[in-house]
Protein backbone atom coordinates (compact mmCIF):
# COMPACT_ATOMS: atom_id res chain seq x y z
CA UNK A 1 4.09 111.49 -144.73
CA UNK A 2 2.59 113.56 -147.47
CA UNK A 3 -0.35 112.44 -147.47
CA UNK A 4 -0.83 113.33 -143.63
CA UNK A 5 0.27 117.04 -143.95
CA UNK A 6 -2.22 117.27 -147.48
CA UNK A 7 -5.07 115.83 -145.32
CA UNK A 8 -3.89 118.43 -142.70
CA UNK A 9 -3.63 121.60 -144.71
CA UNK A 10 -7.38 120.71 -146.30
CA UNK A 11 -9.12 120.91 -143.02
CA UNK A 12 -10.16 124.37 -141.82
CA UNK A 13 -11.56 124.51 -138.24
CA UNK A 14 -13.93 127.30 -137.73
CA UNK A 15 -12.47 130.38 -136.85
CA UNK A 16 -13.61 131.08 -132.77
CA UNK A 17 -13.78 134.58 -131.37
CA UNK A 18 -13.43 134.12 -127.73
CA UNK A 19 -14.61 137.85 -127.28
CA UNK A 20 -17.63 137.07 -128.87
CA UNK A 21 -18.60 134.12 -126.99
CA UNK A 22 -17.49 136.09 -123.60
CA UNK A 23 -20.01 138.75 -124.58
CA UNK A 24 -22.66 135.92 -124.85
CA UNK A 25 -22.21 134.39 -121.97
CA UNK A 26 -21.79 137.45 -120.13
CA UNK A 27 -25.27 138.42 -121.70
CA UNK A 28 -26.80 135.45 -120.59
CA UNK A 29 -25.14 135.09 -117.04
CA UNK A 30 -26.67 138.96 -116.36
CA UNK A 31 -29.94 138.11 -117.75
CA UNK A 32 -30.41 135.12 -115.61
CA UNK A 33 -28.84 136.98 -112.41
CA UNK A 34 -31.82 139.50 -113.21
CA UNK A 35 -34.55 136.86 -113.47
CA UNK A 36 -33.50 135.56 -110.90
CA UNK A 37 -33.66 138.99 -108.69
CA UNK A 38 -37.04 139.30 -109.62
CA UNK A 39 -38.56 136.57 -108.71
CA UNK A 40 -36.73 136.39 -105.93
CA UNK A 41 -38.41 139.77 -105.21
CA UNK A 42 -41.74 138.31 -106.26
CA UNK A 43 -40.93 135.26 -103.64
CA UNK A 44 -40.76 137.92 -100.49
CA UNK A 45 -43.23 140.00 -101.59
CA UNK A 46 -45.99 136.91 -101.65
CA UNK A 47 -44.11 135.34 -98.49
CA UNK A 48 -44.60 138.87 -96.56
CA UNK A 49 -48.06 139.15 -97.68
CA UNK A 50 -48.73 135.70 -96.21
CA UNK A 51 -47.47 135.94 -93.02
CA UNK A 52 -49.06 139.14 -92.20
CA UNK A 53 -52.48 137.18 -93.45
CA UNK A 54 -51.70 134.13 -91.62
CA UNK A 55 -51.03 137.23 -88.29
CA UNK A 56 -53.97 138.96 -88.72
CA UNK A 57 -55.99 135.37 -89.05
CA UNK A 58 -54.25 134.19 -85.99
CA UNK A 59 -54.98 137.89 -84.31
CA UNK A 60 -59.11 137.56 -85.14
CA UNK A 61 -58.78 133.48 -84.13
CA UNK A 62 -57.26 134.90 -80.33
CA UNK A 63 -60.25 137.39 -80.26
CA UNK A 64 -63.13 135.50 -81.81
CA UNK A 65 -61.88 132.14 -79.23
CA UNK A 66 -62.08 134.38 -76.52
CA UNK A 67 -65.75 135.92 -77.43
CA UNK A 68 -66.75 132.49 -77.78
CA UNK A 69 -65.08 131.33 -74.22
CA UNK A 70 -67.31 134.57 -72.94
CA UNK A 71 -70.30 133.08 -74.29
CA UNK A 72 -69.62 130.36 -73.24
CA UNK A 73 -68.70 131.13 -69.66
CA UNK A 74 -72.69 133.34 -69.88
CA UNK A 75 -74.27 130.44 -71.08
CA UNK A 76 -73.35 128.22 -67.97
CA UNK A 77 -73.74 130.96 -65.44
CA UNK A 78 -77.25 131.25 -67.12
CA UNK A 79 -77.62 127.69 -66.88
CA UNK A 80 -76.33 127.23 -63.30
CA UNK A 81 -78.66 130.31 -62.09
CA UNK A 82 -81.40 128.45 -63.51
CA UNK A 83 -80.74 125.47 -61.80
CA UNK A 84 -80.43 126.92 -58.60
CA UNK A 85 -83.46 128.65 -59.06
CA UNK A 86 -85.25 125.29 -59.81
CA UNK A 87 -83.62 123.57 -56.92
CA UNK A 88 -84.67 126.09 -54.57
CA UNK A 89 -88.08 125.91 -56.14
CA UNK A 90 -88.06 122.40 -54.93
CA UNK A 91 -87.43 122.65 -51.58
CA UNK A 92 -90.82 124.37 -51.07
CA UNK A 93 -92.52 121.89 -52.81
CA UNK A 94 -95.89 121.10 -51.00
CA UNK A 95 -97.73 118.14 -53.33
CA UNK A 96 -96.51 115.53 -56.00
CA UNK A 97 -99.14 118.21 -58.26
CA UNK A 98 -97.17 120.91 -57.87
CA UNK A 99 -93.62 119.09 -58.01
CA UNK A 100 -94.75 117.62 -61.51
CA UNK A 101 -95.76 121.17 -62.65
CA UNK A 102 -92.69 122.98 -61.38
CA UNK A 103 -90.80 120.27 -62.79
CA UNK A 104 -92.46 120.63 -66.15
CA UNK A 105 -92.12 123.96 -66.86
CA UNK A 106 -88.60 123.89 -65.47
CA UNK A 107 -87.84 121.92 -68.26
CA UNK A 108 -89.51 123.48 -70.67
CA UNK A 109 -87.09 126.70 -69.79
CA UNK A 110 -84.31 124.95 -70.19
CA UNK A 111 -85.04 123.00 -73.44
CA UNK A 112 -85.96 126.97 -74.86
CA UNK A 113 -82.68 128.50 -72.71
CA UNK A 114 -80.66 125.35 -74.55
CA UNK A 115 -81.93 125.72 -77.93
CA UNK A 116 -81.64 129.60 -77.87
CA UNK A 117 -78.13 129.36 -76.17
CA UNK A 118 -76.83 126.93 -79.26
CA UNK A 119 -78.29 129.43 -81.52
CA UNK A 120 -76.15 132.05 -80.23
CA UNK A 121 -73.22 129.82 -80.31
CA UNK A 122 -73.56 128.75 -83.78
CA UNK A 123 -73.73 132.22 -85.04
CA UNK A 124 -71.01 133.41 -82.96
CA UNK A 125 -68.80 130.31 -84.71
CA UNK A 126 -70.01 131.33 -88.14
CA UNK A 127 -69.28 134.77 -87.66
CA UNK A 128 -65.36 133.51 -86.33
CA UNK A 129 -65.08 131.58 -88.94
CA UNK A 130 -65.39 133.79 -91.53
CA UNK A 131 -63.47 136.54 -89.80
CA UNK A 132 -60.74 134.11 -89.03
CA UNK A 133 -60.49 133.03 -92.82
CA UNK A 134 -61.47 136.58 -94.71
CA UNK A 135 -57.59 137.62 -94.70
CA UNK A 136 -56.11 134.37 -95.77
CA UNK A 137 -58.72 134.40 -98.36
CA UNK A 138 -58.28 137.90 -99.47
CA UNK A 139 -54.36 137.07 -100.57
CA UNK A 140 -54.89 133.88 -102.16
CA UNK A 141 -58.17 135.81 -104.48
CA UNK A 142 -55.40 138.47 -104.79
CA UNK A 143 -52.39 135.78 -106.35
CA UNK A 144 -55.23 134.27 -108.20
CA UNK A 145 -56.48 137.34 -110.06
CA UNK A 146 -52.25 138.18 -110.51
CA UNK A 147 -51.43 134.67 -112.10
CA UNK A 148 -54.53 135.52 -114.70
CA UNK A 149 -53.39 138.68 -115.33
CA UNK A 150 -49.85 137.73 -115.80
């Protein structure tokens, strides 16, 4: 048995300071509760910025699908007018001359009512589209030029 207690009494374990190491921890337990609070607060900010983009785009996409329902709406009154007109033209028709003339320039209106009436469309859609987009747009340039600067 001497040998046991001579290996016993050589061995030193390190001395441990359990104040010390509660200090640390505490340390690092309050340093990640405050990381953790801010990007927690970085989290709502960018999710409260969102939704009122994704709002305001859903806000201009109400409006700009009702200005393009109104068009709409005009260009078919427009085109049912015309057609009346035409068919009333027709009923007062006299010769096959004059029904091929009538006829022509009738649909020579309606190819230049048609063509200006998409034109009109198509820049009413642009125009939407870009409205409807700008704001979600806007806050992802915005993050974009953050991340670089951070």
């Amino acid at each position: 048995m001497a040998k046991t207690e001579k290996v016993s009494e050589t061995i030193e374990f390190p001395s441990f300071d359990a104040n010390k190491a509660s200090d640390q921890f505490r340390a690092f337990t309050e340093k990640g509760v405050e990381q953790s609070k801010e990007a927690y607060a970085k989290l709502k900010a960018g999710a409260e910025t969102a939704q009122k983009a994704l709002e305001s785009s859903f806000e201009t996409a109400k409006a700009a699908g009702s200005d393009l329902s109104l068009k709409t709406i005009s260009a078919l009154r427009a085109n049912a007018e015309t057609d009346f007109a035409h068919l009333e033209a027709l009923v007062g028709v006299t010769s096959v001359s004059e029904l091929f003339e009538l006829q022509t320039s009738y649909l020579r209106k309606r190819v230049e009512l048609a063509g200006n009436q998409a034109k009109d469309l198509q820049s009413a859609s642009a125009k939407a589209a870009e409205e409807v987009v700008k704001p979600v747009k806007d806050v992802f340039e915005r993050s974009f030029k953050e991340l670089k600067v951070a």
